[in-house]
PDB file of N, CA and C in Angstrom:
ATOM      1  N   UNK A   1     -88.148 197.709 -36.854  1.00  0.00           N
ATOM      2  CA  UNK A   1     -87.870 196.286 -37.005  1.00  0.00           C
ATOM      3  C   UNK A   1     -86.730 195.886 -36.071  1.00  0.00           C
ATOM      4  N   UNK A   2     -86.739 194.675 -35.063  1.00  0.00           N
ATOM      5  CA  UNK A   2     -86.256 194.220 -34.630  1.00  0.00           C
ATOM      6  C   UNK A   2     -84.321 193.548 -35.066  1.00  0.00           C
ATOM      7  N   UNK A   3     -83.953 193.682 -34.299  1.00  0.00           N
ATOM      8  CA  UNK A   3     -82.115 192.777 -35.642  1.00  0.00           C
ATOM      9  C   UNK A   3     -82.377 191.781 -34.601  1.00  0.00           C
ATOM     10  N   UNK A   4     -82.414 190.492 -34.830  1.00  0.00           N
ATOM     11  CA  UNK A   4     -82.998 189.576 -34.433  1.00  0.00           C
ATOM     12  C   UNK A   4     -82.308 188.672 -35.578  1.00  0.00           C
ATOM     13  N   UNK A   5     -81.993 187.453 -34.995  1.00  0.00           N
ATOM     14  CA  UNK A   5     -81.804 185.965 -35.575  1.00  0.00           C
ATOM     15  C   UNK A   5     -83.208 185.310 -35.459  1.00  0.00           C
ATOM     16  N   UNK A   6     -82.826 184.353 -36.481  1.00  0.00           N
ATOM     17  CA  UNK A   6     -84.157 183.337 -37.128  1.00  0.00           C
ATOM     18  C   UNK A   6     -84.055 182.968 -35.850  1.00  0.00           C
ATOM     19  N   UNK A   7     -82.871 182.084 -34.984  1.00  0.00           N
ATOM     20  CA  UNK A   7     -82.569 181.308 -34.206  1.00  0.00           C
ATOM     21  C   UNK A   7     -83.488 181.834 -33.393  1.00  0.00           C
ATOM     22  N   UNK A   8     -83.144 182.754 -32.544  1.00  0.00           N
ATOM     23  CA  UNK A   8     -83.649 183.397 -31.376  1.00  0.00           C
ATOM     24  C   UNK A   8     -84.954 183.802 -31.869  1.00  0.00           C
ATOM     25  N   UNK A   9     -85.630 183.921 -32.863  1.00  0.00           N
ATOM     26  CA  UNK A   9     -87.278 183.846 -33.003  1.00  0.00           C
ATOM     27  C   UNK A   9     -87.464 182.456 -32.788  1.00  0.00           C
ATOM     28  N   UNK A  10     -86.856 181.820 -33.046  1.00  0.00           N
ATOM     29  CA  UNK A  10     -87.680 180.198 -32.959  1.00  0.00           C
ATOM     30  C   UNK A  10     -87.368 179.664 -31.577  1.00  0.00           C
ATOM     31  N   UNK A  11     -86.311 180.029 -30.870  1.00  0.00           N
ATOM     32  CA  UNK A  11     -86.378 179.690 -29.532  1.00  0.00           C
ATOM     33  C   UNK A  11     -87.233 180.444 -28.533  1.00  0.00           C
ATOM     34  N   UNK A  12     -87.420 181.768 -29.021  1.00  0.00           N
ATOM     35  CA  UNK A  12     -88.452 182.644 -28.077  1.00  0.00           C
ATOM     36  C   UNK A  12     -89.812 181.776 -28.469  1.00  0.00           C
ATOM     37  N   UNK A  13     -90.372 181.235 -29.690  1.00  0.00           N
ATOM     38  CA  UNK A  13     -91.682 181.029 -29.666  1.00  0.00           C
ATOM     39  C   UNK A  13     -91.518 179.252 -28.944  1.00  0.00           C
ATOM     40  N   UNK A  14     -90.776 178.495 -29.355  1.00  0.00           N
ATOM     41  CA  UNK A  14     -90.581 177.277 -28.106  1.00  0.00           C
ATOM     42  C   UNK A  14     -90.868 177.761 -27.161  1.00  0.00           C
ATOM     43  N   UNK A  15     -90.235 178.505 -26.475  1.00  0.00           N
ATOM     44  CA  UNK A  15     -90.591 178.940 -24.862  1.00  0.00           C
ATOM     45  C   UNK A  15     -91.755 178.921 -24.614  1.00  0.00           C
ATOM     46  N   UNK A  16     -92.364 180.122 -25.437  1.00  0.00           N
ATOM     47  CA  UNK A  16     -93.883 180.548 -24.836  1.00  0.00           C
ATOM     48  C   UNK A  16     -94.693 178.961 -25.487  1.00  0.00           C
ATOM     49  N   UNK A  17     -94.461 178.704 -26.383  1.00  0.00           N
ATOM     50  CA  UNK A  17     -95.415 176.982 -26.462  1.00  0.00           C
ATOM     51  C   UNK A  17     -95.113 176.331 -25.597  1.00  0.00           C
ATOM     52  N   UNK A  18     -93.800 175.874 -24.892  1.00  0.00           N
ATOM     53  CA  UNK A  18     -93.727 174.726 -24.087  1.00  0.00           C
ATOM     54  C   UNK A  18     -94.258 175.542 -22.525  1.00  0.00           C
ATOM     55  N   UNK A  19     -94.331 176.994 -22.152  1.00  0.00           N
ATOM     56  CA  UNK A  19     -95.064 177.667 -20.892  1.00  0.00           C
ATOM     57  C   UNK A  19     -96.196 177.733 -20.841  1.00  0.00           C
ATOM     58  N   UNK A  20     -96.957 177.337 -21.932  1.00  0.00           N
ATOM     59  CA  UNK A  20     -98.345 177.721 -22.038  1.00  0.00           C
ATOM     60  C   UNK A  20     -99.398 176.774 -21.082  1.00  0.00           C
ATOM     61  N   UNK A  21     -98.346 175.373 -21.237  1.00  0.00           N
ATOM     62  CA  UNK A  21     -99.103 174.173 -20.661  1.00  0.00           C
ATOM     63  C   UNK A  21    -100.489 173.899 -20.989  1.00  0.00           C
ATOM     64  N   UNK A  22    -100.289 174.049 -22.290  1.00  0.00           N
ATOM     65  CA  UNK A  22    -102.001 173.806 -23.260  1.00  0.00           C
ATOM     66  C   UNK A  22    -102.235 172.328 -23.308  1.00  0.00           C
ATOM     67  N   UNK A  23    -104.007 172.148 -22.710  1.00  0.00           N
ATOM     68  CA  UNK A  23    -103.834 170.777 -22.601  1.00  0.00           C
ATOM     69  C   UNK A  23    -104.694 170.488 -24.165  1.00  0.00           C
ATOM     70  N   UNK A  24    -103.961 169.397 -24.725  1.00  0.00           N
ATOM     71  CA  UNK A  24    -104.342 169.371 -26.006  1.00  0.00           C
ATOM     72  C   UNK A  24    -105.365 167.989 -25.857  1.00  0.00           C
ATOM     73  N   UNK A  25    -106.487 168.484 -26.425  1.00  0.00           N
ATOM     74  CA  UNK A  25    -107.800 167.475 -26.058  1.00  0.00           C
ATOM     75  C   UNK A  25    -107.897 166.667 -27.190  1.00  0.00           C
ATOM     76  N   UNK A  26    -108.311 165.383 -27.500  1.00  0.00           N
ATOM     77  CA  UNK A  26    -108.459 164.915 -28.956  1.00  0.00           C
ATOM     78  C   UNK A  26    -109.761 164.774 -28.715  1.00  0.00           C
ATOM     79  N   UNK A  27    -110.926 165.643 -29.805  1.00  0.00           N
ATOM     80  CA  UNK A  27    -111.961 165.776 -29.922  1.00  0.00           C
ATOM     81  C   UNK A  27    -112.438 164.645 -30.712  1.00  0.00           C
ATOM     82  N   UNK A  28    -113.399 164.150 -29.540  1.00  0.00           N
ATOM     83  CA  UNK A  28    -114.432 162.831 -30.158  1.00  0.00           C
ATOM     84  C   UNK A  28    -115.045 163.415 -31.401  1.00  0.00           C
ATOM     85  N   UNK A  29    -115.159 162.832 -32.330  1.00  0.00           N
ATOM     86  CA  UNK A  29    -115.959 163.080 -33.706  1.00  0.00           C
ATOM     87  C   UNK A  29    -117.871 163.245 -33.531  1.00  0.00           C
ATOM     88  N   UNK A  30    -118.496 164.091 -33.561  1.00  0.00           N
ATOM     89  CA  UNK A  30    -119.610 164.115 -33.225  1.00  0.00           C
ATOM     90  C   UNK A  30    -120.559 163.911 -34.754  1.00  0.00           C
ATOM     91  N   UNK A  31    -121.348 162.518 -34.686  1.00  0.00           N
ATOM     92  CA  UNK A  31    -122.261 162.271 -35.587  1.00  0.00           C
ATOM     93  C   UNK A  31    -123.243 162.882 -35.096  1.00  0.00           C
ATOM     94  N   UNK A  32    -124.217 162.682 -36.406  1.00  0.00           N
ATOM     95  CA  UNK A  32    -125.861 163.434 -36.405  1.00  0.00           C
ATOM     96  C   UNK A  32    -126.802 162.607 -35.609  1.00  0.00           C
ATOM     97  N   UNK A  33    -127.487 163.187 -34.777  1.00  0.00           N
ATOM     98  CA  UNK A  33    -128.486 162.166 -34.456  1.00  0.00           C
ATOM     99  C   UNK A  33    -129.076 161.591 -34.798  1.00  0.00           C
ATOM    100  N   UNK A  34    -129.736 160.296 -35.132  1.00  0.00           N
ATOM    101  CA  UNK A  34    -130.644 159.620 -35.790  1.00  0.00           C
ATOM    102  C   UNK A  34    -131.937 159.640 -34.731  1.00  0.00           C
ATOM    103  N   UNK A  35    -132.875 159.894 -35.802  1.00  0.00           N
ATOM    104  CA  UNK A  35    -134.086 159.364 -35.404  1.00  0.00           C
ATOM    105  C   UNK A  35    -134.468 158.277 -34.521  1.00  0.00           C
ATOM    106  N   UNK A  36    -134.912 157.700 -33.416  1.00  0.00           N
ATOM    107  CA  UNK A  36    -135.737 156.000 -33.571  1.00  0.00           C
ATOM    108  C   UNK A  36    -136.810 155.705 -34.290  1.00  0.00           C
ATOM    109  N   UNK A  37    -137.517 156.924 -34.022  1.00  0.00           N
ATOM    110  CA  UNK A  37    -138.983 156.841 -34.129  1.00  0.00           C
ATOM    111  C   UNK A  37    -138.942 156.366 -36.439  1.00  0.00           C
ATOM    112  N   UNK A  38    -138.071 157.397 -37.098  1.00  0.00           N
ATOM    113  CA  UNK A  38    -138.791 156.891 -38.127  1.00  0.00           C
ATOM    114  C   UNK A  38    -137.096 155.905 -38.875  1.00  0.00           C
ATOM    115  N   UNK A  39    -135.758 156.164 -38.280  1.00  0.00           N
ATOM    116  CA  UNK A  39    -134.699 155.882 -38.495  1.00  0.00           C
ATOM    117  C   UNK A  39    -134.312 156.454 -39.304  1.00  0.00           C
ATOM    118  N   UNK A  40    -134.476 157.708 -39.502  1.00  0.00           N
ATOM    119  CA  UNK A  40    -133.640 158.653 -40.321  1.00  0.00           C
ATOM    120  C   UNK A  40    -132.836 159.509 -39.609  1.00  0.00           C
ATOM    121  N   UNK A  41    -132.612 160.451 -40.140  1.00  0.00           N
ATOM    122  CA  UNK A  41    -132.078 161.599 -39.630  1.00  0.00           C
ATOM    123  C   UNK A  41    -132.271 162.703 -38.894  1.00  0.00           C
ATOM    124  N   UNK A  42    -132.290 163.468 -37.630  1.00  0.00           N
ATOM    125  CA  UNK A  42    -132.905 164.272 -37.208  1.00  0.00           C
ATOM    126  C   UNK A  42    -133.384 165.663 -37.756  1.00  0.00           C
ATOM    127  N   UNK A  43    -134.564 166.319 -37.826  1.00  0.00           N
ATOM    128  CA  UNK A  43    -135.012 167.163 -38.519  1.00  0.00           C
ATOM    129  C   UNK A  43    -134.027 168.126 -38.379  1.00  0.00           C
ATOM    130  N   UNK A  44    -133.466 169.244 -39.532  1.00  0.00           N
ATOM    131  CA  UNK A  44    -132.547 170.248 -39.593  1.00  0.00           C
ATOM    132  C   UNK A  44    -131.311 169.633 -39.587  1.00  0.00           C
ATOM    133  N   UNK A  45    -130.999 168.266 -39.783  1.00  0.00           N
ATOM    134  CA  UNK A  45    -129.690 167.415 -40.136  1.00  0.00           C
ATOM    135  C   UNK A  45    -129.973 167.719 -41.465  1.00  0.00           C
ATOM    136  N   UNK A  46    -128.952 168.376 -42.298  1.00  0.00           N
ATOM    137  CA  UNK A  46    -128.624 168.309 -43.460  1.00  0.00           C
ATOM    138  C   UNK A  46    -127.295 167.862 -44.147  1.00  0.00           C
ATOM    139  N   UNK A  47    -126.839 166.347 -44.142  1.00  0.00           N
ATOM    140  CA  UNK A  47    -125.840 166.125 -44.354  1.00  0.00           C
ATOM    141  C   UNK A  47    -124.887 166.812 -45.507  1.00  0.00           C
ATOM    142  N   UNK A  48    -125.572 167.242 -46.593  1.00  0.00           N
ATOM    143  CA  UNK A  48    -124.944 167.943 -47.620  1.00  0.00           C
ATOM    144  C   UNK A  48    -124.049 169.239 -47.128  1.00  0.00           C
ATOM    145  N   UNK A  49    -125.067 170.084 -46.160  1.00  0.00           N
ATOM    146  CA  UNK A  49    -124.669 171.451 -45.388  1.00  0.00           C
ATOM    147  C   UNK A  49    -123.652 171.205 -44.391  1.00  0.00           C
ATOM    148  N   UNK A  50    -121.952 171.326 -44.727  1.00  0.00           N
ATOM    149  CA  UNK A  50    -121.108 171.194 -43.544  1.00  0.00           C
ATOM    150  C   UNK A  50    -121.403 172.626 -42.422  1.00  0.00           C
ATOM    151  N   UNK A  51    -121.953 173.549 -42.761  1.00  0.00           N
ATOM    152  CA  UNK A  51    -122.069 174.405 -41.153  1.00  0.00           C
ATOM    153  C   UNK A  51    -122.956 173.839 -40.363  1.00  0.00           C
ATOM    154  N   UNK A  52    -123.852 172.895 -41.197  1.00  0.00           N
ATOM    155  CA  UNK A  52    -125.191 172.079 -40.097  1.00  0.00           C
ATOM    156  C   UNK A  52    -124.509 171.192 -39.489  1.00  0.00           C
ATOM    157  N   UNK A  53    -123.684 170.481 -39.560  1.00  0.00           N
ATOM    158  CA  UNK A  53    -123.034 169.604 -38.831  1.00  0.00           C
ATOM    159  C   UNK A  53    -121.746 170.395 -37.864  1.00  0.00           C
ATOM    160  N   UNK A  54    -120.871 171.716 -38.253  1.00  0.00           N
ATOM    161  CA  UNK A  54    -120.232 171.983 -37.469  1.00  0.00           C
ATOM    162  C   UNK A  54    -120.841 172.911 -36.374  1.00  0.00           C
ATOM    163  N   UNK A  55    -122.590 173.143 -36.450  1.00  0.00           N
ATOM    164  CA  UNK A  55    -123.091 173.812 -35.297  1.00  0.00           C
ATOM    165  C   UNK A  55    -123.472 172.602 -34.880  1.00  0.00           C
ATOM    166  N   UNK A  56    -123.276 171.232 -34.743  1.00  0.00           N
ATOM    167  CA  UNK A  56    -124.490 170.407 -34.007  1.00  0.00           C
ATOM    168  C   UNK A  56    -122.434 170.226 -33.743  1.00  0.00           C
ATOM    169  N   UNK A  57    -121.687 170.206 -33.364  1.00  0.00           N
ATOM    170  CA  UNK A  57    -120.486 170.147 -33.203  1.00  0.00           C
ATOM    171  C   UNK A  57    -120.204 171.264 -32.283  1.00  0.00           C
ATOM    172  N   UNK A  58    -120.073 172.140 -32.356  1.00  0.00           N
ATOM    173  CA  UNK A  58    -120.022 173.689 -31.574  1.00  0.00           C
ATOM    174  C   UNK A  58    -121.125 173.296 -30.780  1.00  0.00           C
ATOM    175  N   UNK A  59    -122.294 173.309 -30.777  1.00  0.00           N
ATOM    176  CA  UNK A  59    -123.181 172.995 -29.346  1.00  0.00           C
ATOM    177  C   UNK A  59    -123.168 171.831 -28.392  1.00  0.00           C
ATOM    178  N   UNK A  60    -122.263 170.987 -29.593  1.00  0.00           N
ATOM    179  CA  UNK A  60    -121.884 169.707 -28.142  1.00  0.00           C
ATOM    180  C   UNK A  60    -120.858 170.055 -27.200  1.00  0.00           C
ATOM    181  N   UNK A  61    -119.687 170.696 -27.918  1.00  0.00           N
ATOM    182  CA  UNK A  61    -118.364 170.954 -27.391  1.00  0.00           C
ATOM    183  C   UNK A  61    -118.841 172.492 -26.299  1.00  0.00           C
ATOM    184  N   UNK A  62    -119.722 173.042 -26.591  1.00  0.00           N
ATOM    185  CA  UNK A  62    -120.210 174.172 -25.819  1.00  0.00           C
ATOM    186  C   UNK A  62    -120.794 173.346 -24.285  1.00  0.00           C
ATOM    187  N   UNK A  63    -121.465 172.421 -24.566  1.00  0.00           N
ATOM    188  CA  UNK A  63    -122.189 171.201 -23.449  1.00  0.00           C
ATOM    189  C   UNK A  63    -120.852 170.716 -22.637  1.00  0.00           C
ATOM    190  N   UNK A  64    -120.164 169.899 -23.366  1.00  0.00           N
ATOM    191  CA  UNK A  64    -118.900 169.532 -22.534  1.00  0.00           C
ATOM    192  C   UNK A  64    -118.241 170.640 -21.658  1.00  0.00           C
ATOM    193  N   UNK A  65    -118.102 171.668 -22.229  1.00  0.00           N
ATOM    194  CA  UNK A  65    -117.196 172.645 -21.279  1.00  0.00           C
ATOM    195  C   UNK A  65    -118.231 173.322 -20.024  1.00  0.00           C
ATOM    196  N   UNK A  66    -119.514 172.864 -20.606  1.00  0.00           N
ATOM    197  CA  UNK A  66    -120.193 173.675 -19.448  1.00  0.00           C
ATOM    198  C   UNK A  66    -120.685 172.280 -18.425  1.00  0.00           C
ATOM    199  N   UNK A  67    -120.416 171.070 -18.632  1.00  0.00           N
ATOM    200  CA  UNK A  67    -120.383 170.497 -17.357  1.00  0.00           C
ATOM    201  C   UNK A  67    -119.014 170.190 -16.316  1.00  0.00           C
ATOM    202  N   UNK A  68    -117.409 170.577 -17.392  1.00  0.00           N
ATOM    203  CA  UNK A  68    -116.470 170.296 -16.767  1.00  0.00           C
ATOM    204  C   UNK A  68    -116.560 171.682 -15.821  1.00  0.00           C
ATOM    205  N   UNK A  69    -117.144 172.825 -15.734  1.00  0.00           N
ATOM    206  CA  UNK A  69    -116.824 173.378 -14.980  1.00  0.00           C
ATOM    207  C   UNK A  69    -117.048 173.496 -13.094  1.00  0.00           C
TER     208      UNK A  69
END
């Protein structure tokens, strides 16, 4: 174990956060697709099921990063 001050842990982890230069993105909210054709919901939209909505979330944000490149 380290002899270490609180101080100097909390200024070592400032450092490495303010070096990191993380660009912090504010993620657009991604709704479900709707239908036109009957105006519902798209098939395998299960609003009740939150992992069905955070994979139709994960495959958009997967889309975005693969055209910024």
């Amino acid at each position: 174990m380290e002899d270490r001050t609180l101080t100097s842990l909390i200024e070592e982890g400032l450092r490495v956060a303010v070096s990191e230069n993380r660009k912090i993105e504010k993620r657009k909210r991604v709704m479900p697709r709707v239908s036109k054709a009957r105006g519902g919901l798209m098939p395998g939209i299960d609003l009740t099921d939150p992992s069905t909505l955070q994979e139709a979330d994960d495959l958009d944000y997967v889309r975005r990063l693969q055209r910024s490149e």
